[in-house]
Protein backbone atom coordinates (compact mmCIF):
# COMPACT_ATOMS: atom_id res chain seq x y z
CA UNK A 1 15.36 15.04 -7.44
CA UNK A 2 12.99 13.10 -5.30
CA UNK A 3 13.89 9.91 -3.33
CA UNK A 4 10.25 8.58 -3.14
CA UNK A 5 8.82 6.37 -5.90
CA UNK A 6 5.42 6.46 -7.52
CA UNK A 7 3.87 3.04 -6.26
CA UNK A 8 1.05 0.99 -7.88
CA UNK A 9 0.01 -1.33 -5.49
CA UNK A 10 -2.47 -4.23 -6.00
CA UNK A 11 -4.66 -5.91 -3.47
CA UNK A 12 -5.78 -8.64 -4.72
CA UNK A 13 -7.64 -9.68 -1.03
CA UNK A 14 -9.46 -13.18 -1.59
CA UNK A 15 -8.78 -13.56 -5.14
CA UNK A 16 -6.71 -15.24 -7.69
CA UNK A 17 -5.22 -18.75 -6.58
CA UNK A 18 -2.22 -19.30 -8.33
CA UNK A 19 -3.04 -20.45 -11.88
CA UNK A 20 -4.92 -17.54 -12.06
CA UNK A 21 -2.50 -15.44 -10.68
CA UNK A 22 0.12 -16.49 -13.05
CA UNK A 23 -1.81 -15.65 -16.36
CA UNK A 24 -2.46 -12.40 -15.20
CA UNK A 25 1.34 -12.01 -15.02
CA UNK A 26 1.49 -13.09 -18.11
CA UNK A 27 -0.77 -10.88 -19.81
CA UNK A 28 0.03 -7.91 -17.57
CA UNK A 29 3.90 -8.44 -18.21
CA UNK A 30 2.73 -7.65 -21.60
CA UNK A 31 0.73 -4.71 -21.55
CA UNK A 32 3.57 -3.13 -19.15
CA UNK A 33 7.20 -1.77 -19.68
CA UNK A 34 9.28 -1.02 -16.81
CA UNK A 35 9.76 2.63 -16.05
CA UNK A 36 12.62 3.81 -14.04
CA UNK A 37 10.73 5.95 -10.54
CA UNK A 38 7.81 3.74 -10.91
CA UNK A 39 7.08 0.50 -8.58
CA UNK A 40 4.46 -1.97 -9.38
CA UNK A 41 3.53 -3.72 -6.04
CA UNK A 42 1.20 -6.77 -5.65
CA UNK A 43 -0.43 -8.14 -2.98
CA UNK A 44 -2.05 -12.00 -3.53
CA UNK A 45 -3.37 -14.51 -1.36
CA UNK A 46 -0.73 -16.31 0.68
CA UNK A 47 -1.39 -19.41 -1.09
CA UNK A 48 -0.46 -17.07 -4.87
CA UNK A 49 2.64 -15.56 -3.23
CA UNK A 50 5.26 -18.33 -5.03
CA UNK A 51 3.47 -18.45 -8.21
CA UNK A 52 3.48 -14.85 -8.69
CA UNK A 53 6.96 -13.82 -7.65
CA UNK A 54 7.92 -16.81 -10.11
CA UNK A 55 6.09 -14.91 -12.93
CA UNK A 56 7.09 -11.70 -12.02
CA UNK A 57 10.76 -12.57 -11.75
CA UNK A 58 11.86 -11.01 -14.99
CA UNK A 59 11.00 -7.68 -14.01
CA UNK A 60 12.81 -5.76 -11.66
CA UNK A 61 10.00 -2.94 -10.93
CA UNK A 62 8.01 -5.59 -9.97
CA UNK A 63 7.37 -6.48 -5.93
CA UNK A 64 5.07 -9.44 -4.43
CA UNK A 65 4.10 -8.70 -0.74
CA UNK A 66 1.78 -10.83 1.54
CA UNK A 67 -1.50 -9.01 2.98
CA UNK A 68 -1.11 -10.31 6.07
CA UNK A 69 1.17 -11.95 8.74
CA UNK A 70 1.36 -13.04 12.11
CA UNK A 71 4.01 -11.19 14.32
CA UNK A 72 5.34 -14.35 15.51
CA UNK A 73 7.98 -16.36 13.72
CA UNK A 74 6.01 -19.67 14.60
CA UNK A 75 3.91 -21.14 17.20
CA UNK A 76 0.37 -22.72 17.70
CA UNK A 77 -0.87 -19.86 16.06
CA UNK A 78 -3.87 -21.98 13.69
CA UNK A 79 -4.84 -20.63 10.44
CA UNK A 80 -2.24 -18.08 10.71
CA UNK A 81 0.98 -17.43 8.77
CA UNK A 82 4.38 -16.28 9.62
CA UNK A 83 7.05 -13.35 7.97
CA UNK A 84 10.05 -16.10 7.31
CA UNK A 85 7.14 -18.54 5.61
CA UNK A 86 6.06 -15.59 3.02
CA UNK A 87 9.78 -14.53 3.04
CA UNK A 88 10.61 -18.04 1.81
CA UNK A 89 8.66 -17.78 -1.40
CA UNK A 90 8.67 -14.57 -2.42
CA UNK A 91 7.17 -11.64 -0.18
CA UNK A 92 9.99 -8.52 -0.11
CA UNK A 93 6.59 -6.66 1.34
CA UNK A 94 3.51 -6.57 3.90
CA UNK A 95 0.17 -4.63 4.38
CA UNK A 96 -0.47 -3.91 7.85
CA UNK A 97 -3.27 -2.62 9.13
CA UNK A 98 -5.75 -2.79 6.75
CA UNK A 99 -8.60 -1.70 6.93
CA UNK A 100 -10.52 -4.99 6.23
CA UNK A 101 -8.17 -6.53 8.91
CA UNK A 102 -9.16 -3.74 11.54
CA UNK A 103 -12.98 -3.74 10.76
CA UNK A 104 -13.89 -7.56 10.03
CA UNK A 105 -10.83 -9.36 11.76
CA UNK A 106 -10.54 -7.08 15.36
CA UNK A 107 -6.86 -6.00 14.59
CA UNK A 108 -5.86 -3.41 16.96
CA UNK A 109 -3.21 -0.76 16.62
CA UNK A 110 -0.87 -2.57 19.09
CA UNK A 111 -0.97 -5.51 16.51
CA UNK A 112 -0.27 -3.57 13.74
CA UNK A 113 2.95 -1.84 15.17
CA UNK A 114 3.71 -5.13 16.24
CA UNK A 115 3.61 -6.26 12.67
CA UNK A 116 4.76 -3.90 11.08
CA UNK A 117 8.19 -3.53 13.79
CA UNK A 118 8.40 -7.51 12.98
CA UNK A 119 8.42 -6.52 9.15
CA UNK A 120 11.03 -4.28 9.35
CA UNK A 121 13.16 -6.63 11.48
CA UNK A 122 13.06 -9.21 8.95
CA UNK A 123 14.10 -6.82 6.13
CA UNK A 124 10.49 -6.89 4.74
CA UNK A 125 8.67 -3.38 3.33
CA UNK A 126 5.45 -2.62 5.68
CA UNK A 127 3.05 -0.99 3.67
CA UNK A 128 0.90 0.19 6.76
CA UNK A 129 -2.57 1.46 6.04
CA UNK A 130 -4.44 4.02 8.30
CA UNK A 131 -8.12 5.43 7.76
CA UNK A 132 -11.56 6.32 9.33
CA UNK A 133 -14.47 4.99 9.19
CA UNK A 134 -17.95 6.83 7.69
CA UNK A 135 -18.50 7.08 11.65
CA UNK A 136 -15.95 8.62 12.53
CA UNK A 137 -15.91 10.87 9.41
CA UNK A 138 -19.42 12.50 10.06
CA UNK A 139 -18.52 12.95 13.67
CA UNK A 140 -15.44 14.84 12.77
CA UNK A 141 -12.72 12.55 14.08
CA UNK A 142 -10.87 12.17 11.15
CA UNK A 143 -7.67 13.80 12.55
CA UNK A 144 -8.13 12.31 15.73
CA UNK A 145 -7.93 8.64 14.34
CA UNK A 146 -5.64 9.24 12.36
CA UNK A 147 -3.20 10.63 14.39
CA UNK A 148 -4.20 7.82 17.06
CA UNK A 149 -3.47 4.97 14.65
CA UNK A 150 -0.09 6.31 13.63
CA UNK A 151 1.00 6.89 17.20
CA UNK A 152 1.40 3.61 18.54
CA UNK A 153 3.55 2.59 14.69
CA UNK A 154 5.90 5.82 15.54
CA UNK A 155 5.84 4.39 19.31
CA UNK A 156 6.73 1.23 18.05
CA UNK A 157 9.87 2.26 15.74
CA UNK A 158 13.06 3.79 15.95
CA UNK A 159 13.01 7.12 13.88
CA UNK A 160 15.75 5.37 11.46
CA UNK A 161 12.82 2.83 11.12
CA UNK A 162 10.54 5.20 8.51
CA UNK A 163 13.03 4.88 5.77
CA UNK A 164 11.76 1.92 5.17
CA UNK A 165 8.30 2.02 5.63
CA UNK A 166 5.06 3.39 3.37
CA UNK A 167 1.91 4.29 4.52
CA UNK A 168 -1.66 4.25 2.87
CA UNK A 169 -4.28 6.71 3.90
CA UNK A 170 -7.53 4.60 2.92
CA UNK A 171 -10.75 5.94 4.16
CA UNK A 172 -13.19 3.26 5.44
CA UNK A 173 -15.94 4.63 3.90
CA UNK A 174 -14.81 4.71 0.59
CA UNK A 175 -13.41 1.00 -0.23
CA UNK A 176 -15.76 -0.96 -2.01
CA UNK A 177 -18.60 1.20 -2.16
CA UNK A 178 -17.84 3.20 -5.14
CA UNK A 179 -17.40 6.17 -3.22
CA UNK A 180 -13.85 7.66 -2.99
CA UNK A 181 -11.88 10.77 -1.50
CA UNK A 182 -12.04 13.95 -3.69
CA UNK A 183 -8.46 14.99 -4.91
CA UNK A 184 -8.48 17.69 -2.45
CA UNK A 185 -9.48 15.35 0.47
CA UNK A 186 -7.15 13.01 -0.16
CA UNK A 187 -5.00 16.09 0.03
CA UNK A 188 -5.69 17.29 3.11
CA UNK A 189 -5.25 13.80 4.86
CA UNK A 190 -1.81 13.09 2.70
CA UNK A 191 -0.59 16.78 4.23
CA UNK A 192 -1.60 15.52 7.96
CA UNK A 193 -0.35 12.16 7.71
CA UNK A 194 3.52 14.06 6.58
CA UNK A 195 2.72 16.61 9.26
CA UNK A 196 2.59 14.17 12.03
CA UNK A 197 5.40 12.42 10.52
CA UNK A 198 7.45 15.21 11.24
CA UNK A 199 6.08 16.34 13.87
CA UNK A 200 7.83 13.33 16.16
CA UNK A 201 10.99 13.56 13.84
CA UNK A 202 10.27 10.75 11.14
CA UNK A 203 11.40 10.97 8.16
CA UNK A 204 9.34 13.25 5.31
CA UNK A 205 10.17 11.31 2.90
CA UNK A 206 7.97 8.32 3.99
CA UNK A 207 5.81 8.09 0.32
CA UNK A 208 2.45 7.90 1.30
CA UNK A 209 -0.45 6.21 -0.85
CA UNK A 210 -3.95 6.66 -1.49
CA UNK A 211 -6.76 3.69 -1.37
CA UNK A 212 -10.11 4.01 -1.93
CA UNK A 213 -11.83 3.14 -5.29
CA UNK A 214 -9.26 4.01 -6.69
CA UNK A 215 -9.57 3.12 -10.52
CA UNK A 216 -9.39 4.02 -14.44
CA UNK A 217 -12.02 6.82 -14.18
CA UNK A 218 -10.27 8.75 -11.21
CA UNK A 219 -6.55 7.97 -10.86
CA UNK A 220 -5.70 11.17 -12.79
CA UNK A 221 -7.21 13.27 -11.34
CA UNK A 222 -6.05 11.81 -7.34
CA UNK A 223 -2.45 11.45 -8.38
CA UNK A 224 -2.42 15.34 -10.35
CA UNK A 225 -2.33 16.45 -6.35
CA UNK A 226 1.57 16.06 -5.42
CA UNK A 227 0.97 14.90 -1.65
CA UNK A 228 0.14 11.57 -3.41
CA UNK A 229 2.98 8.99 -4.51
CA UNK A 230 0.88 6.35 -5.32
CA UNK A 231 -2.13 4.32 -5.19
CA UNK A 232 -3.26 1.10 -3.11
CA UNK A 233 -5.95 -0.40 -5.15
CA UNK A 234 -8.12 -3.62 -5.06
CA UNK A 235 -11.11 -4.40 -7.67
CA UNK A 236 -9.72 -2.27 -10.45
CA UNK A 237 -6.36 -4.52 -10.10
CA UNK A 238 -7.97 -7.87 -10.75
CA UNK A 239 -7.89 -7.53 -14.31
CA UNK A 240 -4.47 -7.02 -16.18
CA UNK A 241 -5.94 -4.91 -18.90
CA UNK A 242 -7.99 -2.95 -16.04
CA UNK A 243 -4.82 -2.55 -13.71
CA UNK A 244 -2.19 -1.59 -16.87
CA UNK A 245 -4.88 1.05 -17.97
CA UNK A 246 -4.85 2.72 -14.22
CA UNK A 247 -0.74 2.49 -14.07
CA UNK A 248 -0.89 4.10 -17.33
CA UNK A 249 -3.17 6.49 -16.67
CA UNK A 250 -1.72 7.59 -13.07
CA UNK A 251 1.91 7.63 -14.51
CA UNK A 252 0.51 10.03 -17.05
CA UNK A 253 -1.06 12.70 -14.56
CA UNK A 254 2.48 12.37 -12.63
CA UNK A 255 5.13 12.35 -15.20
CA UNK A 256 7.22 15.47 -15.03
CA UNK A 257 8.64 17.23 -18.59
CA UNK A 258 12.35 15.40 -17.89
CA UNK A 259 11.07 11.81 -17.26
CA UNK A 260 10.80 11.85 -13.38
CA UNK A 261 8.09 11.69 -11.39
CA UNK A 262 6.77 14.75 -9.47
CA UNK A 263 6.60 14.34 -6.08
CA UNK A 264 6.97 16.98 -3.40
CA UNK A 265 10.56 16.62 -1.31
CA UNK A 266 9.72 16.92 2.68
């Protein structure tokens, strides 16, 4: 039986301040059971974090996460926010690397591994995202970013690390514009990502997520490939009815006969 769980994971980016954000727990807490495999991951503004692990408390399948942090614990560090501050009211998780924070904000690989090793070292989940841009796509440097922007992470961490990390393959050309991946695309990437994985002697069973688009119309159809164990997603999770129909939908396409979920063992 596997050991890696089928994550939904929410990105809200700049939306939902926390009234907001706790009526859509409400309603979503509604429309949703809890389903043993399955992990239902959200990602708020900072200022949301508290109000949405509060309403979210009731259900253990449920995780809040921050979308961003600063790799220091504190400092004169303006506008920025630290790991033990989201710790304190509610964050068990982190994205890092994302690709909004790589293409609008200037983060560079270095920062992310230094995120993401200052995650892991305060017991917080990094959810670290890794993708190419349209660029770098049509050029045919796919691999070659890819495998760049996941060597300085596995530089950064002990093998023992990856155990408790997940990655996100999320092509830069497909969020937001409507466009996404094709199933076997996605695919291919997912199989490189676990190949360079264990190529330096990490882990397999990192679960790896897709993010791109990602929504009611195409979850299916992404999550019927078995190199996928999950989906990052942002405008189709801003809506509870719109983000319980895409959990429902992707569970469906990944449920096995006996009630687990079927992901491949590496």
């Amino acid at each position: 039986m596997t050991t890696r769980p089928l994550i939904f994971a929410a990105n809200w980016k700049m939306n939902h301040g926390p009234a907001e954000a706790r009526a859509f727990a409400e309603k979503f807490l509604s429309l949703t059971a809890s389903v043993e495999g399955r992990r239902l991951w959200f990602f708020p503004p900072a200022i949301s974090l508290a109000a949405l692990s509060q309403a979210l408390q009731s259900r253990s399948d449920t995780l809040v996460g921050a979308q961003n942090i600063h790799w220091e614990p504190k400092g004169a560090f303006t506008g920025e926010i630290s790991i033990p501050m989201v710790t304190e009211v509610g964050a068990r998780a982190v994205l890092a690397g994302h690709s909004e924070r790589r293409q609008l904000f200037g983060e560079t690989d270095e920062q992310v591994a230094r995120k993401t090793r200052n995650a892991l070292a305060a017991g917080v989940t990094p959810l670290v995202c890794v993708g190419e841009t349209l660029t770098e796509r049509e050029s045919g440097r796919t691999e070659q970013v890819i495998v760049r922007q996941m060597g300085t992470v596995i530089q950064a961490l002990a093998a023992a690390d990856w155990g408790r990390v997940v990655l996100a393959y999320e092509p830069v050309w497909a969020i937001g514009t409507g466009k996404n991946a094709t199933p076997d695309d996605a695919a291919q990437i997912h199989e490189l990502i676990r190949m360079e994985l264990t190529r330096h002697g990490v882990s397999a069973r990192v679960p790896i997520l897709y993010g791109g688009s990602v929504n009611g119309g195409n979850v299916a159809s992404l999550l019927s490939r078995p190199q996928l164990d999950g989906v990052l997603v942002g405008g189709a999770s801003l809506e509870p009815d719109k983000w319980a129909e895409v959990i429902d939908k992707g569970s469906r396409a990944k449920v096995r006969p006996s009630g687990g979920y079927d992901l491949v063992e590496g």
